[in-house]
Protein backbone atom coordinates (compact mmCIF):
# COMPACT_ATOMS: atom_id res chain seq x y z
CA UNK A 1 47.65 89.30 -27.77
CA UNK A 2 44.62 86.93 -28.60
CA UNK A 3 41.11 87.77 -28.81
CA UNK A 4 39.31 90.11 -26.99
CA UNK A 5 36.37 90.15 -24.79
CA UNK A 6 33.70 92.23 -25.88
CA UNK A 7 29.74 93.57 -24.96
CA UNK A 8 27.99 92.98 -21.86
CA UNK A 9 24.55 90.89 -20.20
CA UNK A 10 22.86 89.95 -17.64
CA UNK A 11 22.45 86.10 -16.58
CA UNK A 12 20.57 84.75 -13.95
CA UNK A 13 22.58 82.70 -10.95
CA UNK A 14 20.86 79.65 -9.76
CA UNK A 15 20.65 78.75 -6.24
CA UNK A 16 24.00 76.62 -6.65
CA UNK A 17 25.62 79.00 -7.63
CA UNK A 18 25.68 78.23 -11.49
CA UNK A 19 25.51 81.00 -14.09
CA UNK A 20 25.31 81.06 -17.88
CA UNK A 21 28.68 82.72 -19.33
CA UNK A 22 27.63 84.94 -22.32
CA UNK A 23 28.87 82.79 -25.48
CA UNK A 24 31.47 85.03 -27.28
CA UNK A 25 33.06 85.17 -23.90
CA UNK A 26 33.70 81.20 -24.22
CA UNK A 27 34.62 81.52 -27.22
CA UNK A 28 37.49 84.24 -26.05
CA UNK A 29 38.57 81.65 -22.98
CA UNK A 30 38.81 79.06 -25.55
CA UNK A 31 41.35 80.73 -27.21
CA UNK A 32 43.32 81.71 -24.31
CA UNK A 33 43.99 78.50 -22.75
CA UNK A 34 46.72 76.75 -24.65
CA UNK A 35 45.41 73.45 -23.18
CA UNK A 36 41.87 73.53 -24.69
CA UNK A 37 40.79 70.78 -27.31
CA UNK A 38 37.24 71.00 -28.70
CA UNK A 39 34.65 69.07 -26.99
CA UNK A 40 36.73 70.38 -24.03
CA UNK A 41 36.10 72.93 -21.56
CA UNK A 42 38.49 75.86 -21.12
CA UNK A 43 40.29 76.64 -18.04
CA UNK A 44 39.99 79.96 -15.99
CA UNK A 45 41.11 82.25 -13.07
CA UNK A 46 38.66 84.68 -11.27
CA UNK A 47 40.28 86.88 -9.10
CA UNK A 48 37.73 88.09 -5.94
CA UNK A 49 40.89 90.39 -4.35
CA UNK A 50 40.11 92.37 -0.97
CA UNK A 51 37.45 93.96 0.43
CA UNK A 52 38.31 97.23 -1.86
CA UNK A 53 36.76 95.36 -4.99
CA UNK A 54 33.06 94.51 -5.76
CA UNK A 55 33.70 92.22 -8.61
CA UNK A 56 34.69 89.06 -9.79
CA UNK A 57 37.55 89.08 -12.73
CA UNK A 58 37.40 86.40 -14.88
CA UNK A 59 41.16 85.55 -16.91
CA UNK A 60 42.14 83.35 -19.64
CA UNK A 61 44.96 81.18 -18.97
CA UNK A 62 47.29 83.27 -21.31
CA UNK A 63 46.18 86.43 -19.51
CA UNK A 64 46.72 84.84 -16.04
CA UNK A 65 50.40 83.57 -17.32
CA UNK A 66 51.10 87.17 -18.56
CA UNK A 67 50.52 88.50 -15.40
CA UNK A 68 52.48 85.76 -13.57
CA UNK A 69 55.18 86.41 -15.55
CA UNK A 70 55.20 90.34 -14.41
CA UNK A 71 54.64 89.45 -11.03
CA UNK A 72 57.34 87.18 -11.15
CA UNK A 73 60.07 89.73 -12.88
CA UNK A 74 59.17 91.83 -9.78
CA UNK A 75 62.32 91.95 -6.79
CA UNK A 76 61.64 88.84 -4.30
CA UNK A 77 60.23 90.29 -0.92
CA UNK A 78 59.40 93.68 -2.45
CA UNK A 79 56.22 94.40 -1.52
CA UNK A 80 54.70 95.29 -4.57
CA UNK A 81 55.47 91.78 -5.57
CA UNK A 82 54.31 90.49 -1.97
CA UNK A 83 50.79 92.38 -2.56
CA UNK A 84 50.53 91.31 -6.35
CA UNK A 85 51.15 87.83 -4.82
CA UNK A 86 48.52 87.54 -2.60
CA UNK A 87 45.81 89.14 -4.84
CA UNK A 88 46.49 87.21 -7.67
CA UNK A 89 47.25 83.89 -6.41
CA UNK A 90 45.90 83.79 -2.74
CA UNK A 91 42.71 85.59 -3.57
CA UNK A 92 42.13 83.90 -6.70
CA UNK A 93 40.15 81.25 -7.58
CA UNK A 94 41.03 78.83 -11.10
CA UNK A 95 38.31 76.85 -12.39
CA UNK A 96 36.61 76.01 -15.47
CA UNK A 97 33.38 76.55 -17.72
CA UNK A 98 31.41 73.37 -17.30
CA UNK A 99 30.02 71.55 -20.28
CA UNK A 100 26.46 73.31 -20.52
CA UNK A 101 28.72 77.03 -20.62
CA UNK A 102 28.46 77.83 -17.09
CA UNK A 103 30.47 78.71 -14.43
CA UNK A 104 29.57 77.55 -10.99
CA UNK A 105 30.78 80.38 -8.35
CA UNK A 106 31.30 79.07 -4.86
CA UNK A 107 28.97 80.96 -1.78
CA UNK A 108 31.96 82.85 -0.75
CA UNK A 109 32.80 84.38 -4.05
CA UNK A 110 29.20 84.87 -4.66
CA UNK A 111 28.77 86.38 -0.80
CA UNK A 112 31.96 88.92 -1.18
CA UNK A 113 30.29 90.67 -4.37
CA UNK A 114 26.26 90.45 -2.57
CA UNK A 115 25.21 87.97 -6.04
CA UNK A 116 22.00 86.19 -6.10
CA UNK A 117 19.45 85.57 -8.32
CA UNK A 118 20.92 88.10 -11.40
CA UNK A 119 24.96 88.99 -12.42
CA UNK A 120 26.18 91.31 -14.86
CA UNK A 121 29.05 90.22 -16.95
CA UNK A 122 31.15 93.35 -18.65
CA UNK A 123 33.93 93.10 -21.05
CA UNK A 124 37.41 94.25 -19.92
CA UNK A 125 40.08 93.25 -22.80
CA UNK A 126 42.24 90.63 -22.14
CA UNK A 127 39.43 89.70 -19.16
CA UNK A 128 35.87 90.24 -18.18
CA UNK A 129 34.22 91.37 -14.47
CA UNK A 130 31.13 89.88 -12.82
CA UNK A 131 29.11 92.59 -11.06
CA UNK A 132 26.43 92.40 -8.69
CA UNK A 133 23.86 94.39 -11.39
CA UNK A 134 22.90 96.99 -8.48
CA UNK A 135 26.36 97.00 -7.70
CA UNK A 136 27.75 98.05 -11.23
CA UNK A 137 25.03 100.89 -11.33
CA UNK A 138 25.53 102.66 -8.38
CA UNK A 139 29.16 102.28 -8.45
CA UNK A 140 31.07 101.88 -11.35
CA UNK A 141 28.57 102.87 -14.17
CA UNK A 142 27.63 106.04 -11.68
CA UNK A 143 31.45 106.96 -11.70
CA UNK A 144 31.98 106.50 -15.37
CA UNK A 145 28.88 109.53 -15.94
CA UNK A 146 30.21 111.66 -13.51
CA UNK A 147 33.68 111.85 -15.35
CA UNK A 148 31.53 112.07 -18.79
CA UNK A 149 29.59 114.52 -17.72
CA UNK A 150 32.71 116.60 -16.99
CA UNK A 151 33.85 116.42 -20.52
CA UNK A 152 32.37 119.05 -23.13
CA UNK A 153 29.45 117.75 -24.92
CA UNK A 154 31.85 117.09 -28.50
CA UNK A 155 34.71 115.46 -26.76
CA UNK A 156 35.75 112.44 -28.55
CA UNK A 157 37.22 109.41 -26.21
CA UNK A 158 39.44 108.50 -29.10
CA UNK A 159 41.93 111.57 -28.20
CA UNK A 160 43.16 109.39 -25.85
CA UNK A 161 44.66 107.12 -28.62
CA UNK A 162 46.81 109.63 -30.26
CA UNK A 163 50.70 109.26 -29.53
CA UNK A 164 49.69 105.52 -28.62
CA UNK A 165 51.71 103.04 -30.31
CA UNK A 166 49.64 99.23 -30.18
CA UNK A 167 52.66 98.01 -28.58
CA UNK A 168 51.72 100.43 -25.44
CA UNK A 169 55.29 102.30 -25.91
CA UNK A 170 53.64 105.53 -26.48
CA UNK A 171 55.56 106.32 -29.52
CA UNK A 172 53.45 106.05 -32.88
């Protein structure tokens, strides 16, 4: 696995469409795309999905190929594979930074998620979201204190960890 995106910001969205991308993330999409030379700008995919999501998802190239490669090892005409299809290569949308750092989001992607003027970029791993700022409060951030808030006051998130191998097997 290659570097990792990390932190979050806010970035304002010109009327084009244009935004600033926060520079560790270009630094991560460098990495993942196995094409990239310096003085070069690194390749992309953002996936926009259905009307069930209210982000953008930005992938590398290598985390794009990984999940290719699962969708492919899926049963042809399955329907898992037939939904993981369409969301990640008919409601996707590959492009690339441009040479001042930015990425230029067309209307439609920008429409679908209610962006203008301000977006808030969030770290994901292997991939980082785009959120309409008012979006990501009332929704996602508002979801993620209501489960906190559930949790005694001296749990510690890194229970979750234990019995985790880094290979994901679940075996330490």
């Amino acid at each position: 696995m290659g570097r990792r995106f990390r932190g979050e910001s806010h970035h304002k969205v010109d009327a084009k469409g244009r935004v600033s991308i926060p520079a560790s993330f270009r630094r991560v999409l460098e990495a993942g795309d196995p094409n990239w030379k310096p003085g070069e700008t690194p390749e992309l995919v953002i996936v926009y999905g259905d009307h069930r999501r209210a982000y953008l998802e930005c992938y590398t190239m290598q985390a794009i190929d990984d999940v290719d490669a699962r969708i492919d090892a899926l049963p042809r005409g399955s329907m898992q594979r037939k939904m993981l299809q369409r969301m990640f290569h008919g409601q996707s949308f590959p492009t690339n930074v441009d040479e001042t750092g930015r990425l230029v989001l067309p209307a439609k992607l920008r429409n679908k998620i209610g962006l203008q003027g301000e977006a808030f970029f969030i770290a994901a791993g292997d991939t980082f979201q785009i959120w309409n700022p008012a979006t990501y409060e009332t929704e996602e951030l508002a979801k993620t204190e209501a489960w906190l808030d559930e949790l005694p006051d001296d749990f510690d998130p890194l229970i979750y960890l234990d019995g985790v191998a880094p290979d994901g097997s679940g075996a330490e």
